[in-house]
C-alpha atoms as a PDB file:
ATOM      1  CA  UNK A   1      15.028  27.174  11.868  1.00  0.00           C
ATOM      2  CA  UNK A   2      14.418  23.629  13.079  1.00  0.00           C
ATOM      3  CA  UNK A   3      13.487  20.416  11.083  1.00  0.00           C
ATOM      4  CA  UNK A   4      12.488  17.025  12.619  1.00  0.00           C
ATOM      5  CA  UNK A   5      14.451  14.016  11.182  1.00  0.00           C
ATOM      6  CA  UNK A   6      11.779  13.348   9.048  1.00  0.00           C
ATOM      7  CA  UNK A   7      13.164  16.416   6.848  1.00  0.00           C
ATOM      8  CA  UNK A   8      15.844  16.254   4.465  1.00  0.00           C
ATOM      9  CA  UNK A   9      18.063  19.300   5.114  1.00  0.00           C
ATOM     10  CA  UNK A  10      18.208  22.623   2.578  1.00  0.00           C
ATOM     11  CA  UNK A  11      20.573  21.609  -0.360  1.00  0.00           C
ATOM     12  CA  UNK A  12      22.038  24.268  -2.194  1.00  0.00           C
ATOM     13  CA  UNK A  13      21.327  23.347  -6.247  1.00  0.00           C
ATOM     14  CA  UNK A  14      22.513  25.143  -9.452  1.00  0.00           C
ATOM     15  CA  UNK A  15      19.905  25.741 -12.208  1.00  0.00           C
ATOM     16  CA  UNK A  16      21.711  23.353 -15.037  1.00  0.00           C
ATOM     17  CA  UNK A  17      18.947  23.903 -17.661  1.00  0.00           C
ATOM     18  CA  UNK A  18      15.759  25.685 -18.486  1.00  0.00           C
ATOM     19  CA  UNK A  19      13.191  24.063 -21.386  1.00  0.00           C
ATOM     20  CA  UNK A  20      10.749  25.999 -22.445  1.00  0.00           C
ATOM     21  CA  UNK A  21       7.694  23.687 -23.117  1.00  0.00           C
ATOM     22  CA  UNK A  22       5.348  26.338 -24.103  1.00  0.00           C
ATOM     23  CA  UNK A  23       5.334  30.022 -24.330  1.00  0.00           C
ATOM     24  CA  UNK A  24       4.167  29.763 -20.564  1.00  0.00           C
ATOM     25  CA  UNK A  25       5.631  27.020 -19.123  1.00  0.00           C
ATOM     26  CA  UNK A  26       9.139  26.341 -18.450  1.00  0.00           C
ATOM     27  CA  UNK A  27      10.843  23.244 -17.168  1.00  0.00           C
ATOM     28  CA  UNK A  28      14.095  24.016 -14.631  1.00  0.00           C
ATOM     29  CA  UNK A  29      16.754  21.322 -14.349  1.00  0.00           C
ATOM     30  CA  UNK A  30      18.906  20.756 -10.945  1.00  0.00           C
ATOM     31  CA  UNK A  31      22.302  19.811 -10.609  1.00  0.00           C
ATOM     32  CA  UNK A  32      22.218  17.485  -7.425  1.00  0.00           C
ATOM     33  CA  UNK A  33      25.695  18.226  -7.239  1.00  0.00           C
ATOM     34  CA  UNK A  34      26.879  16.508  -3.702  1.00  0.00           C
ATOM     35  CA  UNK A  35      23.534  15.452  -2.959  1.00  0.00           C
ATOM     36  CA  UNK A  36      23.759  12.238  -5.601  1.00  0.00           C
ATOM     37  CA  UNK A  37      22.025   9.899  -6.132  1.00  0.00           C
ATOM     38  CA  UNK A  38      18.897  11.445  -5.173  1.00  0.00           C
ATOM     39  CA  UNK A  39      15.918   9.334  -5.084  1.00  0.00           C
ATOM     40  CA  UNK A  40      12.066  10.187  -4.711  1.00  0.00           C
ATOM     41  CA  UNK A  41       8.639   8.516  -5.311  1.00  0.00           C
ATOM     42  CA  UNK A  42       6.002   9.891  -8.140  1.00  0.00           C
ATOM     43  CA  UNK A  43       4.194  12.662  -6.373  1.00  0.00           C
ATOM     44  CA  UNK A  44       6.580  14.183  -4.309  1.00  0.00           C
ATOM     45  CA  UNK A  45       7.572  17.378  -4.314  1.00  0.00           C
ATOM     46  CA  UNK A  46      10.122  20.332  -3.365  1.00  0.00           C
ATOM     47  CA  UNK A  47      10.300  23.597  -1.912  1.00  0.00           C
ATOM     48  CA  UNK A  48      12.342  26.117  -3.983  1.00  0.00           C
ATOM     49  CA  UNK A  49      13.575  28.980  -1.768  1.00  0.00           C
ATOM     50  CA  UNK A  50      14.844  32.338  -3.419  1.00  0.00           C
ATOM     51  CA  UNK A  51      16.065  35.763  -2.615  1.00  0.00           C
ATOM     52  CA  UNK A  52      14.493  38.106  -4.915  1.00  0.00           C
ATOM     53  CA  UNK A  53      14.868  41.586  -4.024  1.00  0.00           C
ATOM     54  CA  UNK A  54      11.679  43.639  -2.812  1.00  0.00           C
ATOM     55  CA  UNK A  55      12.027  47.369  -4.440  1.00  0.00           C
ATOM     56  CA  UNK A  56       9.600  48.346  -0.953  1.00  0.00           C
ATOM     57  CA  UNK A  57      11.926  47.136   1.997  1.00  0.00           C
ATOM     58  CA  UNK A  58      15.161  48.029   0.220  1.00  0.00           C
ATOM     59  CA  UNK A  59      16.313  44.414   0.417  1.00  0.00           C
ATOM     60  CA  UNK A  60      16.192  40.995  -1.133  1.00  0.00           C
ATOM     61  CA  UNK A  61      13.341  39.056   0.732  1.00  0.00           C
ATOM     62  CA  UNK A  62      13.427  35.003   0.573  1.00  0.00           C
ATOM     63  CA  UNK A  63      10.114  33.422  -0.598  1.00  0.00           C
ATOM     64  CA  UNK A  64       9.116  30.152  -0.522  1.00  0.00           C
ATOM     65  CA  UNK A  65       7.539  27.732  -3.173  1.00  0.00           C
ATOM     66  CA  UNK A  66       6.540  24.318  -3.694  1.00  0.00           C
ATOM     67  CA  UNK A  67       6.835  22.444  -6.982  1.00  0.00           C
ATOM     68  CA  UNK A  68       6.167  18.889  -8.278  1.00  0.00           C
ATOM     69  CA  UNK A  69       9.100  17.262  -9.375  1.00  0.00           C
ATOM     70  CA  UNK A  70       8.567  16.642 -13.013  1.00  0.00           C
ATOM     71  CA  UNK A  71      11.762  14.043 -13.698  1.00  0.00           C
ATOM     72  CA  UNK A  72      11.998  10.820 -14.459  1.00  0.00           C
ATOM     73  CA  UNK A  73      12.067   8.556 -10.667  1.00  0.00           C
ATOM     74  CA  UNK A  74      15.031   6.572 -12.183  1.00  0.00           C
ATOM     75  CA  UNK A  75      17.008  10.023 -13.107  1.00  0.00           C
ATOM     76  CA  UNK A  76      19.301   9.933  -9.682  1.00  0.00           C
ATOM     77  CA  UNK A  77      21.498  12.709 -10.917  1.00  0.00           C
ATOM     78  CA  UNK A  78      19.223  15.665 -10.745  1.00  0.00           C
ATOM     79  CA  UNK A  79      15.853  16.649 -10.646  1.00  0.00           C
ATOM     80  CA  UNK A  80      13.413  18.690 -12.527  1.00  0.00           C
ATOM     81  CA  UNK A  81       9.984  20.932 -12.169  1.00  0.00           C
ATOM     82  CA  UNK A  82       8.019  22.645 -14.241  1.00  0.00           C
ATOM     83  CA  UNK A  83       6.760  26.563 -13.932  1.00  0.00           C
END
């Protein structure tokens, strides 16, 4: 895969937290780990990538999806998004 320099690179996070706000809604905190301070505007979002496994092909398959960051700007030690 390529990315322009406009692109940060993948970052490899750890799941530090998970808040359940309501019985369908959960809020997942990331450990920024190497990657601090991290710094972002309102409105900006990520792109979570995970292998789940996919019972047809045999194997885990990555998907891709994008989340608003739900954190505080200010909070430079990790971010957080809401499911």
């Amino acid at each position: 895969m390529t990315r322009s320099d406009t692109h940060k690179p993948m970052m490899e996070l750890v799941i530090t937290g998970i808040t359940e706000e309501t019985p369908d809604v959960k809020t997942f905190r990331l450990d920024l780990g190497p990657y601090k301070p991290f710094h972002f505007v309102p409105g900006q979002f990520i792109i979570v990538r995970a292998e789940l496994w996919n019972p047809k092909k045999g194997k885990e398959t990555p998907i891709n999806r994008a989340f608003s960051i739900s954190s505080s700007p200010l909070e430079t030690d990790y971010i957080e998004f809401s499911a």
